[in-house]
C-alpha atoms as a PDB file:
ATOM      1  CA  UNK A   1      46.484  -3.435 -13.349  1.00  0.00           C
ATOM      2  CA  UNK A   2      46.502   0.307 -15.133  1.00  0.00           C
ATOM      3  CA  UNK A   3      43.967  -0.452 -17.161  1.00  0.00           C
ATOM      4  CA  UNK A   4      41.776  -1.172 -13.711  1.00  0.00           C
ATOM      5  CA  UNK A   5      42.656   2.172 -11.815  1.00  0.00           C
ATOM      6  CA  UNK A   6      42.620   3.884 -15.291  1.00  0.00           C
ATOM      7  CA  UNK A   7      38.871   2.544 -15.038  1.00  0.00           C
ATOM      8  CA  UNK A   8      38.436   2.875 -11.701  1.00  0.00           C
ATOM      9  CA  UNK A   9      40.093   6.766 -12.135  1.00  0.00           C
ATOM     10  CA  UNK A  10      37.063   7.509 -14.933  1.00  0.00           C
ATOM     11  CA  UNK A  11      34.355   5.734 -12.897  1.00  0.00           C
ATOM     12  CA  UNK A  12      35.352   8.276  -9.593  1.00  0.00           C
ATOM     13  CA  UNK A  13      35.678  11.220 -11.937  1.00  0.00           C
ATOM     14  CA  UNK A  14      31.777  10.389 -13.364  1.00  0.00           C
ATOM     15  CA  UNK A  15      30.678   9.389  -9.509  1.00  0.00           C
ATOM     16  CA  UNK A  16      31.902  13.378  -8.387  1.00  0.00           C
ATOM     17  CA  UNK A  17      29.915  14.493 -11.862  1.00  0.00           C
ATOM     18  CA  UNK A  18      26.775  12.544 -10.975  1.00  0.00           C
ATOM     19  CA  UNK A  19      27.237  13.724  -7.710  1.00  0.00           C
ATOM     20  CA  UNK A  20      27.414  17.828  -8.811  1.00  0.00           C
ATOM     21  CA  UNK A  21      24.751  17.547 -10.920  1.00  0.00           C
ATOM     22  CA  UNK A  22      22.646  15.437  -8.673  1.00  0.00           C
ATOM     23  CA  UNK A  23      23.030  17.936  -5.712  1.00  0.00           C
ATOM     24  CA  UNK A  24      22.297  21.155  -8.282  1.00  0.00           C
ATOM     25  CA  UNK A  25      19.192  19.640  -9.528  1.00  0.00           C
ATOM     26  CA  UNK A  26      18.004  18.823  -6.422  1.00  0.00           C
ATOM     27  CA  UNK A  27      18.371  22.646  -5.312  1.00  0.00           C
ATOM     28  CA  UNK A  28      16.402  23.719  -8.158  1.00  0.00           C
ATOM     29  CA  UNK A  29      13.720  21.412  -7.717  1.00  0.00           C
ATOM     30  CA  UNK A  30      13.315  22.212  -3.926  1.00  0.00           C
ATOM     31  CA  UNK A  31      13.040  26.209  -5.301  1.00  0.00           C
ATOM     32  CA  UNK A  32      10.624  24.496  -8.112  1.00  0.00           C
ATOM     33  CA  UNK A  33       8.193  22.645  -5.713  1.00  0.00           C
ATOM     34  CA  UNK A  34       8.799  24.765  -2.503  1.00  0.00           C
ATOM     35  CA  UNK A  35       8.893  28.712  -3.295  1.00  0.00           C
ATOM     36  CA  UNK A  36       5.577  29.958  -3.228  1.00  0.00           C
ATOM     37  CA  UNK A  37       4.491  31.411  -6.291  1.00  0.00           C
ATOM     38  CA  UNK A  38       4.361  35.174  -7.146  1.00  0.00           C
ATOM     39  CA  UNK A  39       3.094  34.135 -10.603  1.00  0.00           C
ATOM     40  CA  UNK A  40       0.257  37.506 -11.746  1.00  0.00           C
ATOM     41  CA  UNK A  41      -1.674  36.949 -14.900  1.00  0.00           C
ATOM     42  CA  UNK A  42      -1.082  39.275 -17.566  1.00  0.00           C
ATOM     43  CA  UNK A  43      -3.005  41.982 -18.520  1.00  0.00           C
ATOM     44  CA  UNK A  44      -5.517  41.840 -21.508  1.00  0.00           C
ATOM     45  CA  UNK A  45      -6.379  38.492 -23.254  1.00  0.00           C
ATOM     46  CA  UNK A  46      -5.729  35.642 -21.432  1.00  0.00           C
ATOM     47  CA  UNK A  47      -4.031  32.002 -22.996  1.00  0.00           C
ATOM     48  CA  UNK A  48      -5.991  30.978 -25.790  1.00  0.00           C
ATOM     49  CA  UNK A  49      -6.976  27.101 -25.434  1.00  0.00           C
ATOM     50  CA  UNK A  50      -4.837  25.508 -28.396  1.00  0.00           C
ATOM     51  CA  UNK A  51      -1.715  27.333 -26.493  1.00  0.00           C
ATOM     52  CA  UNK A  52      -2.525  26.407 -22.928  1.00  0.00           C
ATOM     53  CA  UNK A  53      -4.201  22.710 -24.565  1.00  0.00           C
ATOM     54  CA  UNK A  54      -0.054  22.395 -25.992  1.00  0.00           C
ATOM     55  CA  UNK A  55       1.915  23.972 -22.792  1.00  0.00           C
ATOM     56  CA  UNK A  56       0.237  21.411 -20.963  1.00  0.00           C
ATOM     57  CA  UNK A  57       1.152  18.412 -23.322  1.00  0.00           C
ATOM     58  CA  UNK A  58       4.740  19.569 -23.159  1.00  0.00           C
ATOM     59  CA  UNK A  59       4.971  19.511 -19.677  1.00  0.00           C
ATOM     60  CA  UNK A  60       2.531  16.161 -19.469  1.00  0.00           C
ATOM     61  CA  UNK A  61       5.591  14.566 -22.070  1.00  0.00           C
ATOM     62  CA  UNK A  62       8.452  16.001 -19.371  1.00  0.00           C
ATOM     63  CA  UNK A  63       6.954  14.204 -16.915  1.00  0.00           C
ATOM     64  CA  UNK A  64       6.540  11.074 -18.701  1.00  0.00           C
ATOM     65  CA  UNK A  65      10.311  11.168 -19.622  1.00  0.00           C
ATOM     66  CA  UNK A  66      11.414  11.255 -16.426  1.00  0.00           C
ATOM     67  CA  UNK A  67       8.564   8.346 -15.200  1.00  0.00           C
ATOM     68  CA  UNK A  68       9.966   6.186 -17.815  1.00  0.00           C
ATOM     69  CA  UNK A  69      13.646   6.942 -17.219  1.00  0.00           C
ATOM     70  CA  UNK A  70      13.378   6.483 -13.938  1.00  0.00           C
ATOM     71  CA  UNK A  71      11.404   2.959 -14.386  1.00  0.00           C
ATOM     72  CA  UNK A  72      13.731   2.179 -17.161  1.00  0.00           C
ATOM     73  CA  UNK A  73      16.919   2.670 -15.664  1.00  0.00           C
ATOM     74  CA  UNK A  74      16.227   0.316 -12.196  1.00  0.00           C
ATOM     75  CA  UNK A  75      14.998  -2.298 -13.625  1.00  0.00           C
ATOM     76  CA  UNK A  76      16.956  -5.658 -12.901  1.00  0.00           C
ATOM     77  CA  UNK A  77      17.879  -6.072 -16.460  1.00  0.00           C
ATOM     78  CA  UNK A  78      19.608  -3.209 -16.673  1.00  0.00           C
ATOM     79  CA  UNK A  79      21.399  -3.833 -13.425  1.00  0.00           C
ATOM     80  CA  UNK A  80      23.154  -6.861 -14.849  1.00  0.00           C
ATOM     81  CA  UNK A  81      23.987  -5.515 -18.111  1.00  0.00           C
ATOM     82  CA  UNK A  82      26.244  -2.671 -16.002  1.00  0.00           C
ATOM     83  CA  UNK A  83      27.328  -5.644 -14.528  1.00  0.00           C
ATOM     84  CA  UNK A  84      27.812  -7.263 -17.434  1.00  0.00           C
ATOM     85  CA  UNK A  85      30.196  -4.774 -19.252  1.00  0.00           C
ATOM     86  CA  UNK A  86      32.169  -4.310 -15.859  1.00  0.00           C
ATOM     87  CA  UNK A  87      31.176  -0.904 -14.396  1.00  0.00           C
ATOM     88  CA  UNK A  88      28.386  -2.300 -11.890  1.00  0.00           C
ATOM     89  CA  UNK A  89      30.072   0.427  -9.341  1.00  0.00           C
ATOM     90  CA  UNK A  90      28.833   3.171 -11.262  1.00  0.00           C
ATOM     91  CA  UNK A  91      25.256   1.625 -11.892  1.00  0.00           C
ATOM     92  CA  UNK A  92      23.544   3.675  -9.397  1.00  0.00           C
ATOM     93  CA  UNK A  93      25.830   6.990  -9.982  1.00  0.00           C
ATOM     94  CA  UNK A  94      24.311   6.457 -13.618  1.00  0.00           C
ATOM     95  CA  UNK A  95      20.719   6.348 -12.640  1.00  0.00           C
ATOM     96  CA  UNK A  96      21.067   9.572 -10.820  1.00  0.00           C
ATOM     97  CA  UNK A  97      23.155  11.284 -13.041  1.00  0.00           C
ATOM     98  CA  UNK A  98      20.038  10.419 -15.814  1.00  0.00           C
ATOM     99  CA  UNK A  99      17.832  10.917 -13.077  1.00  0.00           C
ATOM    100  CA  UNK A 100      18.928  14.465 -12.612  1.00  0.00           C
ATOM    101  CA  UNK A 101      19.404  15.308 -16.020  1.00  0.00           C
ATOM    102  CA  UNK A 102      16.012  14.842 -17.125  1.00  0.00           C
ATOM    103  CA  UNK A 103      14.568  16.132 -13.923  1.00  0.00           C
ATOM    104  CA  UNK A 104      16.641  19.823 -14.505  1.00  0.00           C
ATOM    105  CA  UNK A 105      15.492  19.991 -18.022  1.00  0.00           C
ATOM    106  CA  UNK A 106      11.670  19.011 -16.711  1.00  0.00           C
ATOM    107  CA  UNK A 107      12.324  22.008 -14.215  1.00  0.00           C
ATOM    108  CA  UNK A 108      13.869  24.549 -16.948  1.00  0.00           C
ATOM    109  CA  UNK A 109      11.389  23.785 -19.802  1.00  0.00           C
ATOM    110  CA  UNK A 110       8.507  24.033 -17.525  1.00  0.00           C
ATOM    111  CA  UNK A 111       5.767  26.306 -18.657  1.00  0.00           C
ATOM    112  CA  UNK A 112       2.799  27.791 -16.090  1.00  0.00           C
ATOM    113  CA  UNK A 113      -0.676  27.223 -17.726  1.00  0.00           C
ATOM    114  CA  UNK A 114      -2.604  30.170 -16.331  1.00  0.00           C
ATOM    115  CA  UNK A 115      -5.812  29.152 -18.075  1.00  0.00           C
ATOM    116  CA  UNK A 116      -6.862  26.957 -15.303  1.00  0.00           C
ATOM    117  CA  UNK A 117      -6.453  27.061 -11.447  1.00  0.00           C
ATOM    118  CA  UNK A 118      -8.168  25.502  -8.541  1.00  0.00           C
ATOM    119  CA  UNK A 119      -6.968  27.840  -6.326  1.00  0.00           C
ATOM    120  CA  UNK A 120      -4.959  30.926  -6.051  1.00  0.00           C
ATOM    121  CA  UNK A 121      -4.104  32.441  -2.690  1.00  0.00           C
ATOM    122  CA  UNK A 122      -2.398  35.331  -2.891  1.00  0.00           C
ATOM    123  CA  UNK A 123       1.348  35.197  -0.652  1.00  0.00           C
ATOM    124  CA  UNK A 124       3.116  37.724  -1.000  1.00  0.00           C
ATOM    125  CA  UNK A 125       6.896  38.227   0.184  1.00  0.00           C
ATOM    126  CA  UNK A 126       7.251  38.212   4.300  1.00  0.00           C
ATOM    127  CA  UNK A 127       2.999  37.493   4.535  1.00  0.00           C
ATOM    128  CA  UNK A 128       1.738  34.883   7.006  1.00  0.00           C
ATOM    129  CA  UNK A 129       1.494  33.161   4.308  1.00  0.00           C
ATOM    130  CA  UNK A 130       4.038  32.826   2.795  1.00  0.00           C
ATOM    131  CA  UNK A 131       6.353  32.084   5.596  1.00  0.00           C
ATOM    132  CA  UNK A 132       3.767  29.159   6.382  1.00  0.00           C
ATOM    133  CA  UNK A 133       4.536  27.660   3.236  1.00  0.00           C
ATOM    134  CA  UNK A 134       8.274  28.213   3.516  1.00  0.00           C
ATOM    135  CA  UNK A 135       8.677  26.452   6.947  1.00  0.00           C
ATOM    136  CA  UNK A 136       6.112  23.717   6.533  1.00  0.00           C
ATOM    137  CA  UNK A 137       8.268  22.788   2.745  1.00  0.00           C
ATOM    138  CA  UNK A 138      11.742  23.198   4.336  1.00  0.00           C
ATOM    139  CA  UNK A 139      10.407  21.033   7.747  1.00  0.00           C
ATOM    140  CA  UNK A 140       9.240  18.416   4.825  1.00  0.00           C
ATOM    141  CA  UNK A 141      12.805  18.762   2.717  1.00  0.00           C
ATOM    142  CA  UNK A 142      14.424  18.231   6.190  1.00  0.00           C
ATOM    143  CA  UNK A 143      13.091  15.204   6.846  1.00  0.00           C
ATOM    144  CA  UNK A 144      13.690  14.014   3.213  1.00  0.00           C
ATOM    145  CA  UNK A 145      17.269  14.944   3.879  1.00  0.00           C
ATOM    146  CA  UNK A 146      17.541  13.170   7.551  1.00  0.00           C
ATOM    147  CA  UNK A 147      15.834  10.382   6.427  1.00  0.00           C
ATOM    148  CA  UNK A 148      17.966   9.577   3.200  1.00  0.00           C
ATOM    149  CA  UNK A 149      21.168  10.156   5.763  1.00  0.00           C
ATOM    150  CA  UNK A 150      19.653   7.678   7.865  1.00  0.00           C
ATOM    151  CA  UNK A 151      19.513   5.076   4.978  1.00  0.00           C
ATOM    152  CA  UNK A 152      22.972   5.606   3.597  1.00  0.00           C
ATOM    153  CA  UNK A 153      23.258   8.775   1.429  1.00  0.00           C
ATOM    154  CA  UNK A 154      26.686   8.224  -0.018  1.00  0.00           C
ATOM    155  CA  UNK A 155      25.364   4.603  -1.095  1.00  0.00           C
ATOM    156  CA  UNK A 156      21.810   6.338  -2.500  1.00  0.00           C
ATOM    157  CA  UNK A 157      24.399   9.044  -4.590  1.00  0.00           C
ATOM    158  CA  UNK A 158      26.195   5.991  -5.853  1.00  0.00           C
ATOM    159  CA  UNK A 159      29.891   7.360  -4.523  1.00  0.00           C
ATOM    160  CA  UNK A 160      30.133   4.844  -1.897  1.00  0.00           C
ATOM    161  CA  UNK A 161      29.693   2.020  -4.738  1.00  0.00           C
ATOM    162  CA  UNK A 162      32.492   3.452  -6.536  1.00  0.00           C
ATOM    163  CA  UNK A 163      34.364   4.105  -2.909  1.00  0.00           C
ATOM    164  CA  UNK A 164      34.211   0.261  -2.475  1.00  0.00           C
ATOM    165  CA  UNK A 165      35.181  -0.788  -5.577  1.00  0.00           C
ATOM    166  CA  UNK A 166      38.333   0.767  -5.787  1.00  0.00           C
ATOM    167  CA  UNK A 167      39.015  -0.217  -2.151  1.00  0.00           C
ATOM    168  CA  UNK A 168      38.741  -3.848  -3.455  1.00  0.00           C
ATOM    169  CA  UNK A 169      35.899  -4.185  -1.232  1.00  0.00           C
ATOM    170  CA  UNK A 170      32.393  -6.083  -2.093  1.00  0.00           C
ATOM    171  CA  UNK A 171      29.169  -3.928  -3.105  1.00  0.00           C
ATOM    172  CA  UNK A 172      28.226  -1.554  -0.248  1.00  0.00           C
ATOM    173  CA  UNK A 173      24.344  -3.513  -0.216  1.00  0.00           C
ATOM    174  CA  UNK A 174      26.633  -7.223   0.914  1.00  0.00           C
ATOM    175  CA  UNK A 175      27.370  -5.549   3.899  1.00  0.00           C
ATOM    176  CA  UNK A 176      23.768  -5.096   4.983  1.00  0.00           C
ATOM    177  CA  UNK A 177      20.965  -7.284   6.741  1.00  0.00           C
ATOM    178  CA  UNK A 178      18.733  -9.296   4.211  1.00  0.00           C
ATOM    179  CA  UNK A 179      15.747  -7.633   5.473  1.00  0.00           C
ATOM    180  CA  UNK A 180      17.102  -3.720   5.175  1.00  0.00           C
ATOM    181  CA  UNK A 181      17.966  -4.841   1.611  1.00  0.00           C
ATOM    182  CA  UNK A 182      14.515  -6.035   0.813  1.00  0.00           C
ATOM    183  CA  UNK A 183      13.157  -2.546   2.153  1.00  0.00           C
ATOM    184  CA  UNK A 184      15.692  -0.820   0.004  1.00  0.00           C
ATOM    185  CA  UNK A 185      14.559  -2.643  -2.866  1.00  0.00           C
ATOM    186  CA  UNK A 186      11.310  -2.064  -2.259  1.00  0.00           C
ATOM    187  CA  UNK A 187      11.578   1.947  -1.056  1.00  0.00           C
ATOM    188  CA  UNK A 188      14.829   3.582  -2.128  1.00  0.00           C
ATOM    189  CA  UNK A 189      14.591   6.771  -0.729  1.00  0.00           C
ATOM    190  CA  UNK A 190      12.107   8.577   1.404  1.00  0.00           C
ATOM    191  CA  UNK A 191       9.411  10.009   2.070  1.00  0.00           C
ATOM    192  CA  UNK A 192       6.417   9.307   0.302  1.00  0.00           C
ATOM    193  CA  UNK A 193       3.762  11.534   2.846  1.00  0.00           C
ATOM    194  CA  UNK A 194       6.825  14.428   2.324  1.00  0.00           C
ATOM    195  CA  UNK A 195       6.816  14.680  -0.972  1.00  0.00           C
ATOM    196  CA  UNK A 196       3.451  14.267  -1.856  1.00  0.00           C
ATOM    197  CA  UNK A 197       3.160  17.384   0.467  1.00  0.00           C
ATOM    198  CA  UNK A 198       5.325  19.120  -1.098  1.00  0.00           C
ATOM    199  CA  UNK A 199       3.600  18.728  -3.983  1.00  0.00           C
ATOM    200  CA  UNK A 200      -0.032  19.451  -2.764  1.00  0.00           C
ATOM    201  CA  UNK A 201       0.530  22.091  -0.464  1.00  0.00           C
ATOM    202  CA  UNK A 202       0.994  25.644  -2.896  1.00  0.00           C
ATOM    203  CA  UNK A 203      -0.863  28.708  -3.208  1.00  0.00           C
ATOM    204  CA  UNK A 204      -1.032  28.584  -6.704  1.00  0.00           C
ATOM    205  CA  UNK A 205      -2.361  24.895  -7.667  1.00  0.00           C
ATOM    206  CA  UNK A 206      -2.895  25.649 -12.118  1.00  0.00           C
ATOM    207  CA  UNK A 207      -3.971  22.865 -13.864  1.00  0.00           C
ATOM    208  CA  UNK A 208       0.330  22.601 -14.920  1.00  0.00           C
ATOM    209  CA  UNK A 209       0.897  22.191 -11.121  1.00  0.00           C
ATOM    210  CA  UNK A 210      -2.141  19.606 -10.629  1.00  0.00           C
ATOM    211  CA  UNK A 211      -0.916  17.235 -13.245  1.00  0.00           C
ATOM    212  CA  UNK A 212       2.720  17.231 -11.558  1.00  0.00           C
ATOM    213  CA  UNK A 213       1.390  16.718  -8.339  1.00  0.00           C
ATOM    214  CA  UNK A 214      -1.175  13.862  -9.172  1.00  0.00           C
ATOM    215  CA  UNK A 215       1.378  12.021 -12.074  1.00  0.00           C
ATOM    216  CA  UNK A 216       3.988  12.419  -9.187  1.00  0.00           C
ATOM    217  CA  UNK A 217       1.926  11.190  -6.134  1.00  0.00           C
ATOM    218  CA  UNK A 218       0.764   8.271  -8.357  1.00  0.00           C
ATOM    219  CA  UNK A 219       4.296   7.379  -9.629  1.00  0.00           C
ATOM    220  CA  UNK A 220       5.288   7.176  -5.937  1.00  0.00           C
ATOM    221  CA  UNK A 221       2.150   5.107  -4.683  1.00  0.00           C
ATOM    222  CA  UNK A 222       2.763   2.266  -7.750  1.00  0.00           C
ATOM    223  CA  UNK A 223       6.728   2.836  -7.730  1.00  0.00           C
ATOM    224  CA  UNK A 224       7.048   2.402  -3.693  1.00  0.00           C
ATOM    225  CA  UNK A 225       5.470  -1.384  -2.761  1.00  0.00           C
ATOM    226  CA  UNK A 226       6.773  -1.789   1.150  1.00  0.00           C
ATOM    227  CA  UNK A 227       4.871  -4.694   2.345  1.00  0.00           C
ATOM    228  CA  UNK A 228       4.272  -6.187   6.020  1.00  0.00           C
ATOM    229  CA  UNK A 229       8.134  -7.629   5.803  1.00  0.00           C
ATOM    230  CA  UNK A 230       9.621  -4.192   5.621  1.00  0.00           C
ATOM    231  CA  UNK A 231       6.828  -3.016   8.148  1.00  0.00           C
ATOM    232  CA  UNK A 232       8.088  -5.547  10.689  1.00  0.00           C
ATOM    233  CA  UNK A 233      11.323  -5.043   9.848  1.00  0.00           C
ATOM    234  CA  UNK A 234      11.187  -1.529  10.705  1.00  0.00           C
ATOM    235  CA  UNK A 235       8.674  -1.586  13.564  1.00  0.00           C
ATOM    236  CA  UNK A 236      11.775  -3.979  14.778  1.00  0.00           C
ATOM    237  CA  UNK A 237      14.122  -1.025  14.482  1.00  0.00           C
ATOM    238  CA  UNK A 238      12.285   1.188  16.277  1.00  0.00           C
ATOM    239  CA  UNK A 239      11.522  -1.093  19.472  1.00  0.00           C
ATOM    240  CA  UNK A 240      15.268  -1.576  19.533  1.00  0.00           C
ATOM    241  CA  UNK A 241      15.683   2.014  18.972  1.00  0.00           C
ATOM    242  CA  UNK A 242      13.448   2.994  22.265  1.00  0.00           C
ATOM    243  CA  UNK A 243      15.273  -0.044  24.490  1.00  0.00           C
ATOM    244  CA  UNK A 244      18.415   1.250  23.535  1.00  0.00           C
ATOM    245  CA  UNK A 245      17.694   4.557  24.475  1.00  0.00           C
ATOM    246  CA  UNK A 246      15.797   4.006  27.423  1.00  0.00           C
ATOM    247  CA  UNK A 247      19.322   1.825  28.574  1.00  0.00           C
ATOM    248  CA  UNK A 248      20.968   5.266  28.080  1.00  0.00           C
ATOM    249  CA  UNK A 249      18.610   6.914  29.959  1.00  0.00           C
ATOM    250  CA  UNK A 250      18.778   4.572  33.182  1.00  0.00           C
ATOM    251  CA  UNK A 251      22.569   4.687  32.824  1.00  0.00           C
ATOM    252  CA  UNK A 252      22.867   8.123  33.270  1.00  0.00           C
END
């Protein structure tokens, strides 16, 4: 019995860690993606090739890290070997702590390649725009954030898991229809249109930014397979969404 809360103590201790570094990485890669760029080229000689050629391989090897990780890490395999050892409840805490990890260094290690651009638009501080591109990215991070709320942030963050477990209770995913757990499994967060607009829509698209955008827009197309069950599952939802609402309506 001691040596279960002493484990269940450890696993809620790592679920608040996860959960603090998730939420910190997360604010630096909304300023990472989302604040328009102010970067100016330097006077003189610009980036020789064999330095911008490398700069771009570094940040090209980031962003396979964190692919692979984040391939690595959900595979089913993986799932039962948490399982295996005992500390299932802190499976998905894991993944994001990882997640997150590699993501912040990706973030901090990142190097602009002013070589190439495709475009540059100039935005400076208070400019049209500039606030265009601040209120279009925080009306996209919005809806990332509503929409994960909607499908169970505490149980994406992995403290709910742990929250379970040491209320004796089965895994939080038991508790939900068959079909919502398919779409989960299928889609685990959203939104694929919001964050490949996050990524496409900058002032400053350099050949550093490009290669983020397209390896991250991919990842998400091959990554994220809904098919026609979770479409009818959650064109479902939404037509007993409207009846329920249009009840509420007529009762008032």
């Amino acid at each position: 019995m001691l040596l279960k809360r002493t484990k269940q103590v450890l696993c809620a201790i790592f679920g608040l860690l996860s959960l603090s570094l998730t939420l910190y990485t997360v604010v630096k890669f909304v300023l990472f993606t989302s604040k328009p760029t102010q970067q100016k080229y330097r006077s003189g000689k610009s980036q020789e090739l064999k330095v911008a050629v490398r700069l771009l391989l570094k940040n090209t090897i980031w962003l396979v890290v964190f692919i692979l990780q984040h391939s690595f890490q959900k595979h089913e395999n993986v799932k039962k070997l948490w399982k295996k050892i005992g500390l299932e409840s802190i499976e998905r805490a894991a993944y994001n702590f990882f997640s997150s990890f590699i993501l912040l260094q990706l973030v901090q290690n990142w190097t602009f390649v002013e070589k190439w651009t495709l475009w540059n638009i100039s935005a400076p501080v208070h400019s049209p725009i500039w606030w265009i591109l601040v209120i279009t990215h925080s009306i996209f991070w919005m809806i990332i954030g509503c929409g994960s709320l909607l499908m169970d942030l505490p149980e994406i963050v992995g403290i709910k898991q742990i929250y379970y477990d040491i209320q004796g209770l089965n895994e939080p995913l038991t508790y939900k229809a068959r079909s919502l757990n398919h779409l989960l499994s299928n889609i685990r967060h959203p939104s694929f249109i919001g964050f490949s607009l996050i990524f496409w829509l900058t002032n400053l698209m350099s050949l550093d930014r490009f290669i983020l955008s397209l390896m991250f827009t991919c990842y998400m197309f091959v990554a994220w397979s809904p098919d026609r069950t979770d479409y009818g599952y959650q064109r479902q939802q939404f037509q007993l969404k409207k009846l329920e609402l249009s009840y509420d309506l007529k009762q008032k």
